[in-house]
C-alpha atoms as a PDB file:
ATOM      1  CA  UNK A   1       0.000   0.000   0.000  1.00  0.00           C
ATOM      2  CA  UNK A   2       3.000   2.325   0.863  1.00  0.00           C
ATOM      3  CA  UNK A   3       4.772   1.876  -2.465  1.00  0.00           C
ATOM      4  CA  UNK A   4       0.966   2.546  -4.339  1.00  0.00           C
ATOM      5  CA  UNK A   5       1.118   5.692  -2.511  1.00  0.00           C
ATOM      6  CA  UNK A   6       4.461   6.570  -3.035  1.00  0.00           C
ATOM      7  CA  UNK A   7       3.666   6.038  -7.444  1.00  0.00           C
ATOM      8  CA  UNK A   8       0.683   8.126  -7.233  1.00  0.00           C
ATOM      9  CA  UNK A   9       2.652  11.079  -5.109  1.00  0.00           C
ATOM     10  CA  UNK A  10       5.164  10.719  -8.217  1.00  0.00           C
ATOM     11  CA  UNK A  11       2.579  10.898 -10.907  1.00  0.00           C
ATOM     12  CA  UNK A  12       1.064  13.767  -9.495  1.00  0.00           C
ATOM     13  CA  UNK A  13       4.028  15.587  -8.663  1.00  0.00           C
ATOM     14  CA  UNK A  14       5.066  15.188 -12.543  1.00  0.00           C
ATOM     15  CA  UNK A  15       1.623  16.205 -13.240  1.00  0.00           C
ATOM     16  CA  UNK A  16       2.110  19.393 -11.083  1.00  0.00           C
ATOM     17  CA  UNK A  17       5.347  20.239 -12.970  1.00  0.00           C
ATOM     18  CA  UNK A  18       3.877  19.735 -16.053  1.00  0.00           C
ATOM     19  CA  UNK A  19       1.083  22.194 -16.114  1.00  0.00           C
ATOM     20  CA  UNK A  20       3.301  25.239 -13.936  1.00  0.00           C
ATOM     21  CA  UNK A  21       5.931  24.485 -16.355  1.00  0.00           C
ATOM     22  CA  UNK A  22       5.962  25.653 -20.403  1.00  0.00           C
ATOM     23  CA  UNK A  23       8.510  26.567 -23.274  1.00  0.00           C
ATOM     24  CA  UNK A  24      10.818  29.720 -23.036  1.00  0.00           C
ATOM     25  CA  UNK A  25       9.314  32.780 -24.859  1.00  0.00           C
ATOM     26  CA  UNK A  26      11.737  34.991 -26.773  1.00  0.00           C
ATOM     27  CA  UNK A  27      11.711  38.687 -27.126  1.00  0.00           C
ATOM     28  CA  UNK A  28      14.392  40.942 -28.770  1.00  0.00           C
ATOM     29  CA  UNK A  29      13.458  44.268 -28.533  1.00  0.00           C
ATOM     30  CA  UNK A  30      15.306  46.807 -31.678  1.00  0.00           C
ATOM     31  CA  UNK A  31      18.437  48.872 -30.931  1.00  0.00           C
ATOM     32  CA  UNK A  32      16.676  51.803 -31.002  1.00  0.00           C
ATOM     33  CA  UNK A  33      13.901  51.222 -28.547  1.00  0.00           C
ATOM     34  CA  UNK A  34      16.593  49.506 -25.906  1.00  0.00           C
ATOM     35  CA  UNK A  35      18.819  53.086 -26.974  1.00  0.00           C
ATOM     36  CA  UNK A  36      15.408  55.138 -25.839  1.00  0.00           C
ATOM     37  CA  UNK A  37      14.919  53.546 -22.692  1.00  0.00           C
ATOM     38  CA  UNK A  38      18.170  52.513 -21.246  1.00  0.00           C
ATOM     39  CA  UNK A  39      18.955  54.433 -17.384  1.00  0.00           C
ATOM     40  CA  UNK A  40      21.284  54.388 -15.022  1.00  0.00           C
ATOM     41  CA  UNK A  41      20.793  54.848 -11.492  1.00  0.00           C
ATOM     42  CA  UNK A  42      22.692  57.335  -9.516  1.00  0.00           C
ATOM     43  CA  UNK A  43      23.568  55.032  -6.495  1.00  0.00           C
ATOM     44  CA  UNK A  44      26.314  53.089  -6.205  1.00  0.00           C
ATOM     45  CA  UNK A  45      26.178  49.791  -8.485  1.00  0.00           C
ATOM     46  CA  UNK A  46      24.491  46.958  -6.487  1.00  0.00           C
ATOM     47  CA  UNK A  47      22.165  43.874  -7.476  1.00  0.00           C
ATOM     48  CA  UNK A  48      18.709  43.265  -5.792  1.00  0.00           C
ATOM     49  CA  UNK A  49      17.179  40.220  -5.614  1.00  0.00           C
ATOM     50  CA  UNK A  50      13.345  40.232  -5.501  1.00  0.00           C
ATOM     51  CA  UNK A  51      11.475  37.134  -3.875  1.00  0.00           C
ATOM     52  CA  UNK A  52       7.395  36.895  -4.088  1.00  0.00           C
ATOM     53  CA  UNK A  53       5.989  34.985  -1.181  1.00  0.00           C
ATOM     54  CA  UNK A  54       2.347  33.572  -0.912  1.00  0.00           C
ATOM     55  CA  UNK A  55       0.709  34.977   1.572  1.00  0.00           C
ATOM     56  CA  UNK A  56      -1.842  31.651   2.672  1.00  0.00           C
ATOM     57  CA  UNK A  57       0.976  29.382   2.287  1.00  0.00           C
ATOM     58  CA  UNK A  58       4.576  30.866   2.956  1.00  0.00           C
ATOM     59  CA  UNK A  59       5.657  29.518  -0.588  1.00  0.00           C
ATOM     60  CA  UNK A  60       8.100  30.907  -2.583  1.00  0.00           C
ATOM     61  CA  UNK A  61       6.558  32.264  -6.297  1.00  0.00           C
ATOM     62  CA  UNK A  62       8.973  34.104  -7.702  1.00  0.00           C
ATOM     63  CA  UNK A  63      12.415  35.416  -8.185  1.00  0.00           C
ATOM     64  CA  UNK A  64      13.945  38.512 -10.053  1.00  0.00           C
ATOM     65  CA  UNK A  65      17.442  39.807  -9.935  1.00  0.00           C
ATOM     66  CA  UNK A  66      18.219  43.988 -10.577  1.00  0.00           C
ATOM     67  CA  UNK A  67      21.861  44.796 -11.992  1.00  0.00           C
ATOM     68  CA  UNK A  68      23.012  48.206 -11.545  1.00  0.00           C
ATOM     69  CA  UNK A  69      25.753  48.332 -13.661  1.00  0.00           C
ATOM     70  CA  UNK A  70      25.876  51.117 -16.799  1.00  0.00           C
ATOM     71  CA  UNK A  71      22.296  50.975 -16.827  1.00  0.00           C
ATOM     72  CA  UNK A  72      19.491  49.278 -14.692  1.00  0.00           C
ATOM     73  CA  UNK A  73      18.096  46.237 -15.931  1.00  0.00           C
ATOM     74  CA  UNK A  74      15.970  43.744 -14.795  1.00  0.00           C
ATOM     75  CA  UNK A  75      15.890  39.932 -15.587  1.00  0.00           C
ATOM     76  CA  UNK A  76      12.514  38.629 -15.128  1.00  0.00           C
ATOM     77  CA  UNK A  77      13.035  34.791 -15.728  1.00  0.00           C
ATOM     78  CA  UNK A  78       9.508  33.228 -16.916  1.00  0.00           C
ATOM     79  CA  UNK A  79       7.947  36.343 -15.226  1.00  0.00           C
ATOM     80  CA  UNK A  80       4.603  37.803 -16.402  1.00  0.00           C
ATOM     81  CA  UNK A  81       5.305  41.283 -15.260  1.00  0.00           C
ATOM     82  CA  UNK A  82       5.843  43.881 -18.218  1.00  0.00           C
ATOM     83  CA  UNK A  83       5.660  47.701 -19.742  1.00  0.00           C
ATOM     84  CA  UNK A  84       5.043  48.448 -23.043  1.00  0.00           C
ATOM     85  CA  UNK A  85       7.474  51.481 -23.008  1.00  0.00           C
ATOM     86  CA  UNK A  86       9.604  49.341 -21.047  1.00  0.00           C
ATOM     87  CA  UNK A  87      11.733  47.311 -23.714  1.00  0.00           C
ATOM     88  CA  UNK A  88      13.110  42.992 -23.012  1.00  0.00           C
ATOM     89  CA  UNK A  89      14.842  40.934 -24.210  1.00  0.00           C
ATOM     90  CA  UNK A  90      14.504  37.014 -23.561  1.00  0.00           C
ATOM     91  CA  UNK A  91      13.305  38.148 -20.065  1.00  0.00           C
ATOM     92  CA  UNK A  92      15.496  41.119 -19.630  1.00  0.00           C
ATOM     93  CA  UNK A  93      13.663  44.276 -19.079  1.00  0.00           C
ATOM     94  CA  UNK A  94      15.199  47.992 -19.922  1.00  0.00           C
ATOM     95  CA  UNK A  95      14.533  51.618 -18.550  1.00  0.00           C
ATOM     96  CA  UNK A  96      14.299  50.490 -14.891  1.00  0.00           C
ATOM     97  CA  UNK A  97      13.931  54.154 -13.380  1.00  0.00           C
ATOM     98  CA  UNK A  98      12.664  54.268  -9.803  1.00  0.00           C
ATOM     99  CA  UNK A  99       8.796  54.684 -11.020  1.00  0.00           C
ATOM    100  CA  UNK A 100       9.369  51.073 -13.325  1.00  0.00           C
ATOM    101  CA  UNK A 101      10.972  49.753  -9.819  1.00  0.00           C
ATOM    102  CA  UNK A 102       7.684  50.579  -7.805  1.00  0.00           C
ATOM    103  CA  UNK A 103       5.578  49.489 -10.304  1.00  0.00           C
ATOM    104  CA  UNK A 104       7.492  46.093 -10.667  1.00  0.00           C
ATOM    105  CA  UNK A 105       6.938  45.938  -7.028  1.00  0.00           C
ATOM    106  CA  UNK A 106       3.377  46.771  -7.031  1.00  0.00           C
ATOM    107  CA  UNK A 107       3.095  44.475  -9.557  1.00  0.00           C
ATOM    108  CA  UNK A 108       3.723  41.581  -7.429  1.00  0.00           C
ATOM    109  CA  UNK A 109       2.943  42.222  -3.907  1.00  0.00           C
ATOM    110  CA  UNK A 110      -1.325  42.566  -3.390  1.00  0.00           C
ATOM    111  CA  UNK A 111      -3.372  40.662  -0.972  1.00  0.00           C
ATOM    112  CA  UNK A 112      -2.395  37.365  -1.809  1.00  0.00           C
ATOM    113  CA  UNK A 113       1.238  38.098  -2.070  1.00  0.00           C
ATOM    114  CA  UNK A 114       4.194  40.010  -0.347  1.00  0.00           C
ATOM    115  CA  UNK A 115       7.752  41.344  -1.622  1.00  0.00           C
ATOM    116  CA  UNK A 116      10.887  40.687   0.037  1.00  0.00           C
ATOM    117  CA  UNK A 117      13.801  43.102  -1.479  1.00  0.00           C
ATOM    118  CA  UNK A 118      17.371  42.403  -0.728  1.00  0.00           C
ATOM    119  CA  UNK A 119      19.971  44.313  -2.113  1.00  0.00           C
ATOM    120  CA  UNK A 120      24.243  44.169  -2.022  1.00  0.00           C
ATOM    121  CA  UNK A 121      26.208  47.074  -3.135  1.00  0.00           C
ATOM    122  CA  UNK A 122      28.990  45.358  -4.927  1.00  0.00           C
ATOM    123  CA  UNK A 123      32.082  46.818  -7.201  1.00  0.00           C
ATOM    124  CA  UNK A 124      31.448  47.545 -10.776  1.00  0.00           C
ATOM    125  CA  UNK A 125      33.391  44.607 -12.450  1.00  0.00           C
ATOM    126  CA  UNK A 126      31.057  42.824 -10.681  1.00  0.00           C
ATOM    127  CA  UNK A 127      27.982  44.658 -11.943  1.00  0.00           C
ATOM    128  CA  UNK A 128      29.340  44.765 -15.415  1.00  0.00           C
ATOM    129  CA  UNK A 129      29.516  40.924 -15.193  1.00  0.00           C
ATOM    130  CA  UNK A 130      26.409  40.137 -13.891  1.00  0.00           C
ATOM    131  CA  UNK A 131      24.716  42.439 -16.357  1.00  0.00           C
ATOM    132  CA  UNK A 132      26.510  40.960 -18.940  1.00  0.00           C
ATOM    133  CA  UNK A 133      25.495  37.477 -17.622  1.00  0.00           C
ATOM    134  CA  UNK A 134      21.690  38.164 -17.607  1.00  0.00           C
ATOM    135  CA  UNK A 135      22.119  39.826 -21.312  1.00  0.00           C
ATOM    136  CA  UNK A 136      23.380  36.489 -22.468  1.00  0.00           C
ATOM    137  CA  UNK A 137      21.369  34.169 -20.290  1.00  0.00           C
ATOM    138  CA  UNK A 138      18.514  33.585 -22.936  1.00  0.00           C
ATOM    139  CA  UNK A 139      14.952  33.672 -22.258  1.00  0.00           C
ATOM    140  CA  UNK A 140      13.683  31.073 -19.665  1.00  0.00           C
ATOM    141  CA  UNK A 141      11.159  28.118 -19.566  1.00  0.00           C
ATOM    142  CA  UNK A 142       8.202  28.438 -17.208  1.00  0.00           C
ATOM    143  CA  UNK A 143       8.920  27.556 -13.835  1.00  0.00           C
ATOM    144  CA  UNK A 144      12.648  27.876 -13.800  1.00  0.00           C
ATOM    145  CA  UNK A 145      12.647  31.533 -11.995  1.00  0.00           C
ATOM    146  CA  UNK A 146      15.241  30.385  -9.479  1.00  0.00           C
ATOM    147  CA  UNK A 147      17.296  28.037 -10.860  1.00  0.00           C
ATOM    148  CA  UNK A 148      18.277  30.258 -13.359  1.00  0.00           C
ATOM    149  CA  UNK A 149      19.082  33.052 -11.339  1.00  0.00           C
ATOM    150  CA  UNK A 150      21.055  31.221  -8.934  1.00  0.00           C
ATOM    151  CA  UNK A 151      22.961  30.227 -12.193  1.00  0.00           C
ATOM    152  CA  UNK A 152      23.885  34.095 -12.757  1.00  0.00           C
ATOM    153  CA  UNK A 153      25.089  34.350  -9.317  1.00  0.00           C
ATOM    154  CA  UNK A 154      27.086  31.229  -9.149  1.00  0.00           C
ATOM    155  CA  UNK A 155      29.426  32.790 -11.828  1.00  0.00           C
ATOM    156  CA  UNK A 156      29.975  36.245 -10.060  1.00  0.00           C
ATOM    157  CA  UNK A 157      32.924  36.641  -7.748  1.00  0.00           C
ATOM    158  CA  UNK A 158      32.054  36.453  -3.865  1.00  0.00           C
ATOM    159  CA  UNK A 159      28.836  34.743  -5.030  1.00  0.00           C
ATOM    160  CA  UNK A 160      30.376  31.553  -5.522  1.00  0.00           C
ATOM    161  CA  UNK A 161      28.220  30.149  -2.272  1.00  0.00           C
ATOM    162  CA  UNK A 162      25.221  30.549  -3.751  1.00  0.00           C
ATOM    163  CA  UNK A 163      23.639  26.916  -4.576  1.00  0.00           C
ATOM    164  CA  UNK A 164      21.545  26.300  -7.798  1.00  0.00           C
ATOM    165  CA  UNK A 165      17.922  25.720  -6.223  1.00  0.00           C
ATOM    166  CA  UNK A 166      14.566  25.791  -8.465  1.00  0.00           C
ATOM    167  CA  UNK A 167      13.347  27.539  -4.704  1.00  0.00           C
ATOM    168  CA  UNK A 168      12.631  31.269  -4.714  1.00  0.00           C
ATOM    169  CA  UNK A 169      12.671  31.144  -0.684  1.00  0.00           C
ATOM    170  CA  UNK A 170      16.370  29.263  -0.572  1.00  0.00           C
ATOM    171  CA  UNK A 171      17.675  31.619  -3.341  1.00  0.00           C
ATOM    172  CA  UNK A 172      16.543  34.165  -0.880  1.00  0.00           C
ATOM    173  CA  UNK A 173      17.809  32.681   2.478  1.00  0.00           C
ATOM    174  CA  UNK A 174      21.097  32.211   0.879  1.00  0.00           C
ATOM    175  CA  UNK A 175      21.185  36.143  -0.773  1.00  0.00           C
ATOM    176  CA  UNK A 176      21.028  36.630   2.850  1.00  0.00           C
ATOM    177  CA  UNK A 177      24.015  35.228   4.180  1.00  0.00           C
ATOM    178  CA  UNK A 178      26.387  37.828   2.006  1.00  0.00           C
ATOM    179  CA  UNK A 179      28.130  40.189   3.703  1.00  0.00           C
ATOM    180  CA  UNK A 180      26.459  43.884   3.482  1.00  0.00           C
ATOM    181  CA  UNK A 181      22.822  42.951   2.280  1.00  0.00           C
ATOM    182  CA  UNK A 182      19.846  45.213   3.473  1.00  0.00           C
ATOM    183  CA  UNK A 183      16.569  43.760   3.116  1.00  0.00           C
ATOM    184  CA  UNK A 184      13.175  45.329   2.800  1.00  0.00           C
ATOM    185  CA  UNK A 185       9.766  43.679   2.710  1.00  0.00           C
ATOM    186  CA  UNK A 186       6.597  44.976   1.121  1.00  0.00           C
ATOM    187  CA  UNK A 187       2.908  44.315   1.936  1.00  0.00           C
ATOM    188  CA  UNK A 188      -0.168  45.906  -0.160  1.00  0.00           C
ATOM    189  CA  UNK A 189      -3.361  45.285  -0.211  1.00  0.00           C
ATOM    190  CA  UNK A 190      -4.273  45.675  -3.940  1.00  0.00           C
ATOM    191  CA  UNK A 191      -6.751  43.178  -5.209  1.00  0.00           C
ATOM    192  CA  UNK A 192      -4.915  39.399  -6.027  1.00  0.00           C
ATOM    193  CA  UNK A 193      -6.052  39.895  -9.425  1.00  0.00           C
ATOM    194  CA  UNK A 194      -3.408  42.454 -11.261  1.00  0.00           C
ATOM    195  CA  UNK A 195      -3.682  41.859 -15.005  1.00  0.00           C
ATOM    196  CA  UNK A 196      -5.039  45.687 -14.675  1.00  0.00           C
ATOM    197  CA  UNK A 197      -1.968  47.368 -13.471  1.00  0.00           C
ATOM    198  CA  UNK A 198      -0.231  46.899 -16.754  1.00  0.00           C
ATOM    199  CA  UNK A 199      -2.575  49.417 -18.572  1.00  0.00           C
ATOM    200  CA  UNK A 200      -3.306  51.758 -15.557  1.00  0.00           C
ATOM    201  CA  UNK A 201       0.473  52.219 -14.463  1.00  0.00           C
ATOM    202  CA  UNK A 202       2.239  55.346 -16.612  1.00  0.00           C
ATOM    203  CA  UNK A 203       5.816  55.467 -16.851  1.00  0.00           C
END
């Protein structure tokens, strides 16, 4: 009876992972719209992890990385957040000025889920390399958020013990452990359903 249990606990977990998962889909926005949007923040060059957490179960839903570098970027692996004056390509959005930050955030965090924001000031070799790395990763299958993230950071000096996890919450616990992170969490309670924001939020 045990091993019966244990086959149908595989075939629905491959079932589960089957119908969150789903191919990669590319973008490549033109020279000249990248050109248009592209922005540098002021601050100091740093990366920020973002981790979405649901709010009824404490899971892990998400994961983003920010590079600072000579512009801000975003890579948005499999996410379903976008701008339409905000260019991507293969999940790597341009033109992230402080309003496209707060609206990335708003984005995600609503009644059903919160925010956590971590960010690491870090030297700019290391910001030009892990924008570089996001710019080449390629646009990313459903589901693989984390794993591919942790990927980026793996390669990046004094990231080296970050582990490859498909888990938004241990890509977070272990952003935590480097030295100098500041971490900020953010609650809202804007409906669960935000397919509107896209059209009502001007940038």
């Amino acid at each position: 009876m045990v091993a019966g249990k244990r086959v149908f606990v595989s075939i629905l977990a491959a079932i589960t992972l089957t119908a969150c998962g789903g191919p990669a889909e590319p973008k490549w926005a033109p020279d000249t719209e990248v050109a248009r949007a592209t922005y540098q923040h002021e601050g100091p060059p740093t990366l920020t992890l973002f981790t979405v957490i649901n709010n009824k179960t404490g899971a892990g839903a998400h994961s983003a990385l920010m590079v600072n570098a000579t512009q801000r970027a975003i890579f948005d692996p499999a996410g379903t957040w976008y701008h339409p004056r905000l260019p991507e390509r293969n999940d790597v959005h341009f033109g992230m000025t402080d309003p496209a930050v707060d609206f990335y955030v708003d984005y995600h965090s609503r009644t059903t889920h919160h925010t956590v924001i971590q960010k690491v000031v870090v030297s700019e070799e290391v910001a030009r390399l892990a924008l570089n790395e996001i710019m080449a990763n390629g646009a990313v299958p459903k589901a693989q958020c984390s794993i591919q993230i942790t990927g980026v950071l793996q390669k990046l000096p004094g990231f080296e013990s970050i582990q490859r996890t498909w888990f938004p919450k241990q890509t977070s616990a272990a952003f935590a452990q480097l030295r100098g992170v500041t971490t900020n969490v953010v609650y809202d309670n804007d409906p669960g359903d935000n397919t509107g924001f896209i059209i009502a939020y001007g940038i």
